[in-house]
PDB file of N, CA and C in Angstrom:
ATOM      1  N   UNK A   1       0.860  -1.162   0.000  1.00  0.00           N
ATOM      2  CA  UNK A   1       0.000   0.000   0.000  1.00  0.00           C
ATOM      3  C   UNK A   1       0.908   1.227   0.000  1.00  0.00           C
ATOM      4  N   UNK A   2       0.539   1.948  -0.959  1.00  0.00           N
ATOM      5  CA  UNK A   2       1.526   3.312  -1.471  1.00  0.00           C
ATOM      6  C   UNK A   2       1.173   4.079  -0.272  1.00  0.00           C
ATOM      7  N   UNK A   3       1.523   5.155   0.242  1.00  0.00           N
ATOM      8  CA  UNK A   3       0.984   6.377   0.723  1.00  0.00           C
ATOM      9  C   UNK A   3       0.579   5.772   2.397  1.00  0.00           C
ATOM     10  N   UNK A   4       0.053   4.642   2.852  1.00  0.00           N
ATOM     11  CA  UNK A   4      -0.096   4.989   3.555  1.00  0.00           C
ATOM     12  C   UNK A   4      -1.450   4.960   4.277  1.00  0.00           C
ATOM     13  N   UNK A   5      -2.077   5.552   5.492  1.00  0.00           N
ATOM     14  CA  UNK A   5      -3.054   5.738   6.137  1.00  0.00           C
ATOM     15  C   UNK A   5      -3.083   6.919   6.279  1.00  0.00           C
ATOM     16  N   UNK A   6      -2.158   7.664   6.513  1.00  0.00           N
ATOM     17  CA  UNK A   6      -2.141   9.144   6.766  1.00  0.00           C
ATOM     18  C   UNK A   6      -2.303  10.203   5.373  1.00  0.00           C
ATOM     19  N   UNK A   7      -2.011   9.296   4.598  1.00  0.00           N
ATOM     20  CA  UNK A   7      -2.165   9.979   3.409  1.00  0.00           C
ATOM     21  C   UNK A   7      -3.672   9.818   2.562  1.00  0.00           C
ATOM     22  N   UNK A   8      -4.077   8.758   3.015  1.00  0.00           N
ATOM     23  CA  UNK A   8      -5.247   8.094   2.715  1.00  0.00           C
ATOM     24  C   UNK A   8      -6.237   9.560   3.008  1.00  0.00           C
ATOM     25  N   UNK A   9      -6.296   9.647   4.424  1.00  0.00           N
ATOM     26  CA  UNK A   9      -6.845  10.661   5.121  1.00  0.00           C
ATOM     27  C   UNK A   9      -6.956  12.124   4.762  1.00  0.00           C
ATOM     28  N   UNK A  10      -5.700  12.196   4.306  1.00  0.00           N
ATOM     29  CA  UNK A  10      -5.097  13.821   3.660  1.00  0.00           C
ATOM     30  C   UNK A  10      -5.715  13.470   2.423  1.00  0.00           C
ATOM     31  N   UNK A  11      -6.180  12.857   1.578  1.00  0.00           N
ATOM     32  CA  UNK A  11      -7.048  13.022   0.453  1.00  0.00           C
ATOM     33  C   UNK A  11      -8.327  13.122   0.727  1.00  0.00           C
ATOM     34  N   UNK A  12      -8.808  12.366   1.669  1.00  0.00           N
ATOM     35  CA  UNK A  12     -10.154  12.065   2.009  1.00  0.00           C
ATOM     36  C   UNK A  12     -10.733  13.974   2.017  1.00  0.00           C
ATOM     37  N   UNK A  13      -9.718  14.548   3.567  1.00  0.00           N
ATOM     38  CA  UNK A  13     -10.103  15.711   3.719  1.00  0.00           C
ATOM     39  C   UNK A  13      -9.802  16.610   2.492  1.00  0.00           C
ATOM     40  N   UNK A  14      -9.119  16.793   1.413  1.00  0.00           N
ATOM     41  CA  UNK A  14      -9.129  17.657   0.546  1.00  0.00           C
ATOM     42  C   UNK A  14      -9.867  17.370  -0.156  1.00  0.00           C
ATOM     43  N   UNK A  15     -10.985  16.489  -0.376  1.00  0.00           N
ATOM     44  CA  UNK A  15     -12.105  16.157  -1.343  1.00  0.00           C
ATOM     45  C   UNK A  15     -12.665  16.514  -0.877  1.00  0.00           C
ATOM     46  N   UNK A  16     -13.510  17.924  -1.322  1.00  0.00           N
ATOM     47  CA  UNK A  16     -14.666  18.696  -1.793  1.00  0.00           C
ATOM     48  C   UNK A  16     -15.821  18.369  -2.642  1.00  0.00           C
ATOM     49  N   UNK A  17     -15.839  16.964  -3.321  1.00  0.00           N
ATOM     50  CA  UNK A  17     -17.018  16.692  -3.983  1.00  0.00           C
ATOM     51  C   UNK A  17     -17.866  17.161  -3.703  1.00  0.00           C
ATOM     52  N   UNK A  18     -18.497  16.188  -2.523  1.00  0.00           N
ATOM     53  CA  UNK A  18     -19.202  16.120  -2.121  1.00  0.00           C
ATOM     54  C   UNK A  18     -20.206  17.424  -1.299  1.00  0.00           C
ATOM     55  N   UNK A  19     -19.490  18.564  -1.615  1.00  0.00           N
ATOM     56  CA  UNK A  19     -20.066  19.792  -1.435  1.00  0.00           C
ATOM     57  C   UNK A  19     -21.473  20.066  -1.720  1.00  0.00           C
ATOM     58  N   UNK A  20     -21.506  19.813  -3.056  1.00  0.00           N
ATOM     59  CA  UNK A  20     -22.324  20.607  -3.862  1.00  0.00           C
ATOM     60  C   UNK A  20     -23.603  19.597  -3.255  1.00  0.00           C
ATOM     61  N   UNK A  21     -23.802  18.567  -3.295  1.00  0.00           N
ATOM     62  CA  UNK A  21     -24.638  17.340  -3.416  1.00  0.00           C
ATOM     63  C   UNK A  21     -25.677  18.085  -2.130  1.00  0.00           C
ATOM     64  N   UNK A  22     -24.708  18.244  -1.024  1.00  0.00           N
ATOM     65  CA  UNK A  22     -24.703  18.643   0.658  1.00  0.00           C
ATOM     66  C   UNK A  22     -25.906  20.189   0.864  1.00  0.00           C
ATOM     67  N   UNK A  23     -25.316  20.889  -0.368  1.00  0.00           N
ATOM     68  CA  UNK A  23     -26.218  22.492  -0.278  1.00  0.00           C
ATOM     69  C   UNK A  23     -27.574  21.693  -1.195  1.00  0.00           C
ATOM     70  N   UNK A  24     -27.233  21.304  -2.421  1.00  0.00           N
ATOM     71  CA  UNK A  24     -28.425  20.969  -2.799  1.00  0.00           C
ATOM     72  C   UNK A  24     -29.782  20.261  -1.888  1.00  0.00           C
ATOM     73  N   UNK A  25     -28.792  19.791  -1.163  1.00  0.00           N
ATOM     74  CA  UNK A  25     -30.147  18.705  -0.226  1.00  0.00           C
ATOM     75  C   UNK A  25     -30.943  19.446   0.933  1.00  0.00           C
ATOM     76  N   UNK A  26     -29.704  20.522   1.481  1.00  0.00           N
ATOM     77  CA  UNK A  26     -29.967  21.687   2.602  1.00  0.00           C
ATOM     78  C   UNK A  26     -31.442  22.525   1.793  1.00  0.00           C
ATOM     79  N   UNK A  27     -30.863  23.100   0.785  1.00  0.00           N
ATOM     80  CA  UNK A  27     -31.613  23.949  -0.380  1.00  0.00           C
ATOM     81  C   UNK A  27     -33.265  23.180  -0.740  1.00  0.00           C
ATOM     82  N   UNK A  28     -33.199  21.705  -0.958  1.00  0.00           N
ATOM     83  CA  UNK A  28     -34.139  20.973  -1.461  1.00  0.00           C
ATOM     84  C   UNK A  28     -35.180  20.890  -0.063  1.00  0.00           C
ATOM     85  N   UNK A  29     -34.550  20.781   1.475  1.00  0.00           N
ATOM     86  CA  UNK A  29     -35.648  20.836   2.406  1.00  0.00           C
ATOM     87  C   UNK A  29     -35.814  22.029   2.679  1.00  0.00           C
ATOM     88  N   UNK A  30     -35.090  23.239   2.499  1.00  0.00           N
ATOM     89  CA  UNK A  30     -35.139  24.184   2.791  1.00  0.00           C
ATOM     90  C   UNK A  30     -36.681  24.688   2.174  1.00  0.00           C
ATOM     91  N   UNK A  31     -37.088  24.617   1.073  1.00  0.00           N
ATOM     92  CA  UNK A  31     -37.723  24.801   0.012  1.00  0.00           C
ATOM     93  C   UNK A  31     -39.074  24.148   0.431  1.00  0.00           C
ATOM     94  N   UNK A  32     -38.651  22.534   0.723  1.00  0.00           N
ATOM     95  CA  UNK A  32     -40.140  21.937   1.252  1.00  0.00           C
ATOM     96  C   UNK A  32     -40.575  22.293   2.465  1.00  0.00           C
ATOM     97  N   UNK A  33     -39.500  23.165   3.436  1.00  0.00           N
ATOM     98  CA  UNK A  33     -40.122  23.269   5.169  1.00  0.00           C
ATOM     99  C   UNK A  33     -40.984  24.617   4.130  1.00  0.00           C
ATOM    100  N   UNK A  34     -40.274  25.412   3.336  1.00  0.00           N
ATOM    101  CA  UNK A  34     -41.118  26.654   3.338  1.00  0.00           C
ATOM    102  C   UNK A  34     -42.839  26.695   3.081  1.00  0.00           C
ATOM    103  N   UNK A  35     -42.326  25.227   1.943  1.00  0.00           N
ATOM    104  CA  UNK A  35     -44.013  25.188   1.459  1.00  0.00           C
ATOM    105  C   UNK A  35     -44.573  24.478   2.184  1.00  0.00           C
ATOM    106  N   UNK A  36     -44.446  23.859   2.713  1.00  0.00           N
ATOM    107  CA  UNK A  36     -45.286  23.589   3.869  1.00  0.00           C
ATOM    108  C   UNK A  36     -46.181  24.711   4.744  1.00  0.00           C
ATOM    109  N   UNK A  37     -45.355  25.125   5.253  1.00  0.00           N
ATOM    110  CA  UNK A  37     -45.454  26.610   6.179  1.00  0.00           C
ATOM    111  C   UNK A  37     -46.221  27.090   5.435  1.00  0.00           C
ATOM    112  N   UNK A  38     -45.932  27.577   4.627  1.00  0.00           N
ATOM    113  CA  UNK A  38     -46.895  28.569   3.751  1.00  0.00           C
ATOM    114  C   UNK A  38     -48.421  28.046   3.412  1.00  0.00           C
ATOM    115  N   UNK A  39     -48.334  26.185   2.542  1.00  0.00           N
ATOM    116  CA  UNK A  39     -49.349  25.849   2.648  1.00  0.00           C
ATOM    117  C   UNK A  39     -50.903  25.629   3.670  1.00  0.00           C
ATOM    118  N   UNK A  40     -49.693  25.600   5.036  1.00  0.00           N
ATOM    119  CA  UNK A  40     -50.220  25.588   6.270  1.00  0.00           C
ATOM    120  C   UNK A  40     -51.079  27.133   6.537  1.00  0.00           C
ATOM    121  N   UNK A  41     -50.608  27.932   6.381  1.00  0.00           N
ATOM    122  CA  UNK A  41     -50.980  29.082   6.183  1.00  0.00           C
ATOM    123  C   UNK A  41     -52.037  29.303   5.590  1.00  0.00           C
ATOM    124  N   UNK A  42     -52.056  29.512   4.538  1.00  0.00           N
ATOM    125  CA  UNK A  42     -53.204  29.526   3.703  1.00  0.00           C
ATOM    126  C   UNK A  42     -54.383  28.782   3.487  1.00  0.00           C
ATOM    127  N   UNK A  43     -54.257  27.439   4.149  1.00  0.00           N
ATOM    128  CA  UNK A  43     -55.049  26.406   4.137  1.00  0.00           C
ATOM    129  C   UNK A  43     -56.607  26.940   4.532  1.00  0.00           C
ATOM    130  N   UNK A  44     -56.415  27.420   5.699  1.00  0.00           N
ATOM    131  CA  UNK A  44     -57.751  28.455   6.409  1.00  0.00           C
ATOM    132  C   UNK A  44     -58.865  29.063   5.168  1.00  0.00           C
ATOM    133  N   UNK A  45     -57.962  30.441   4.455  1.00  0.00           N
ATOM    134  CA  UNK A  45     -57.964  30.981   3.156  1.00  0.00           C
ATOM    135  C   UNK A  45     -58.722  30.450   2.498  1.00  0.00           C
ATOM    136  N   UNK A  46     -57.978  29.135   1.933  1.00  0.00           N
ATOM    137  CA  UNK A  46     -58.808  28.014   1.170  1.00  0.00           C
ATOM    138  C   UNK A  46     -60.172  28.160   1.347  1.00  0.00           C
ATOM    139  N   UNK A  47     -59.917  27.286   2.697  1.00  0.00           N
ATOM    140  CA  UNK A  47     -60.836  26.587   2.980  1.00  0.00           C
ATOM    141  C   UNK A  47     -62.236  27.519   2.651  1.00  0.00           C
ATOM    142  N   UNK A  48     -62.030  28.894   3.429  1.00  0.00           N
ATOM    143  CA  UNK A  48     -63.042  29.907   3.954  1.00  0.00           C
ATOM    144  C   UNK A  48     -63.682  30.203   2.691  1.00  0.00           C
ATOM    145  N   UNK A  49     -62.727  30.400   1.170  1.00  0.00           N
ATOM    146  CA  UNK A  49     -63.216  30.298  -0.172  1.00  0.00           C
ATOM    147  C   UNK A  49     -64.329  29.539  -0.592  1.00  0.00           C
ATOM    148  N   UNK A  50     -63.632  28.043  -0.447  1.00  0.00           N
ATOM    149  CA  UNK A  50     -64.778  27.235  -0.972  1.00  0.00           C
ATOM    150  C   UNK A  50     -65.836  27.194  -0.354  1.00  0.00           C
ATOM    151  N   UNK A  51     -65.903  27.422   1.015  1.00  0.00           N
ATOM    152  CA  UNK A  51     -66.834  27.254   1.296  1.00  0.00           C
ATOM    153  C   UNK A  51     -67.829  28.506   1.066  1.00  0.00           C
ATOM    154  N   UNK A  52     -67.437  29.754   0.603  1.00  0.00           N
ATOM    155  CA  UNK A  52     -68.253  30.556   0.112  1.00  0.00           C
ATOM    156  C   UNK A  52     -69.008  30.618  -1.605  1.00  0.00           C
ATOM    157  N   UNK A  53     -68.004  29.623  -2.384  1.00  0.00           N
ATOM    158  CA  UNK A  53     -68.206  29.002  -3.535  1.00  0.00           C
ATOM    159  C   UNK A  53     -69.567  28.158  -3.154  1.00  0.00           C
ATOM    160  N   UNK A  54     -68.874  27.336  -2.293  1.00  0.00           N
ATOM    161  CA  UNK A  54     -70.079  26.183  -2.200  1.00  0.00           C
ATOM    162  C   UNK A  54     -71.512  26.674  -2.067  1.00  0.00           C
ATOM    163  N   UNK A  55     -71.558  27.828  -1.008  1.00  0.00           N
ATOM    164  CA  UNK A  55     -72.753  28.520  -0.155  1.00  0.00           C
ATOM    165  C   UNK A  55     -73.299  29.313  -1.608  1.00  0.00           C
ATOM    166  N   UNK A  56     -73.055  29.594  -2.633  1.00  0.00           N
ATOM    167  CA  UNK A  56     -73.120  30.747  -3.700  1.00  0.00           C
ATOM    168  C   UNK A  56     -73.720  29.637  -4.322  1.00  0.00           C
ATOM    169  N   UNK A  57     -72.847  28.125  -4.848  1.00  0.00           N
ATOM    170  CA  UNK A  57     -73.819  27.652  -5.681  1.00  0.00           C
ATOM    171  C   UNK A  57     -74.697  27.047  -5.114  1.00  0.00           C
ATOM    172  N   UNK A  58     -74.942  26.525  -4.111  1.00  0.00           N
ATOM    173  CA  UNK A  58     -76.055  26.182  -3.449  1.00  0.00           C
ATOM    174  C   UNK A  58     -77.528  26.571  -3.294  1.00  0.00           C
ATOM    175  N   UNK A  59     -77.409  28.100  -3.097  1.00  0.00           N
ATOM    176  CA  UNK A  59     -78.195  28.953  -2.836  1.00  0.00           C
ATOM    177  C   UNK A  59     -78.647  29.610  -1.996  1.00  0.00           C
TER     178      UNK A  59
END
């Protein structure tokens, strides 16, 4: 084995791949906590709509 264990290591830590993968996934829940929240939010909204839709076609 060339290099070693210590060297093994000293590559491991200078690999940055795995960066990008890391924000994307942060970014990807980041995105679903929002809509959530928001959906949560508005849900009321909704709701209070249709049910004035409903009451309109009803009569």
């Amino acid at each position: 084995m060339t290099g070693g264990p210590v060297n093994y290591v000293e590559k491991l830590l200078g690999d940055d791949g795995g960066e990008d993968l890391i924000e994307y996934g942060l970014l990807a829940a980041f995105i679903a906590i929002a809509a959530v929240v928001t959906l949560r939010a508005i849900a009321p909204l909704v709701e209070a709509m249709w049910g004035i839709i409903r009451d309109a076609i009803a009569g």
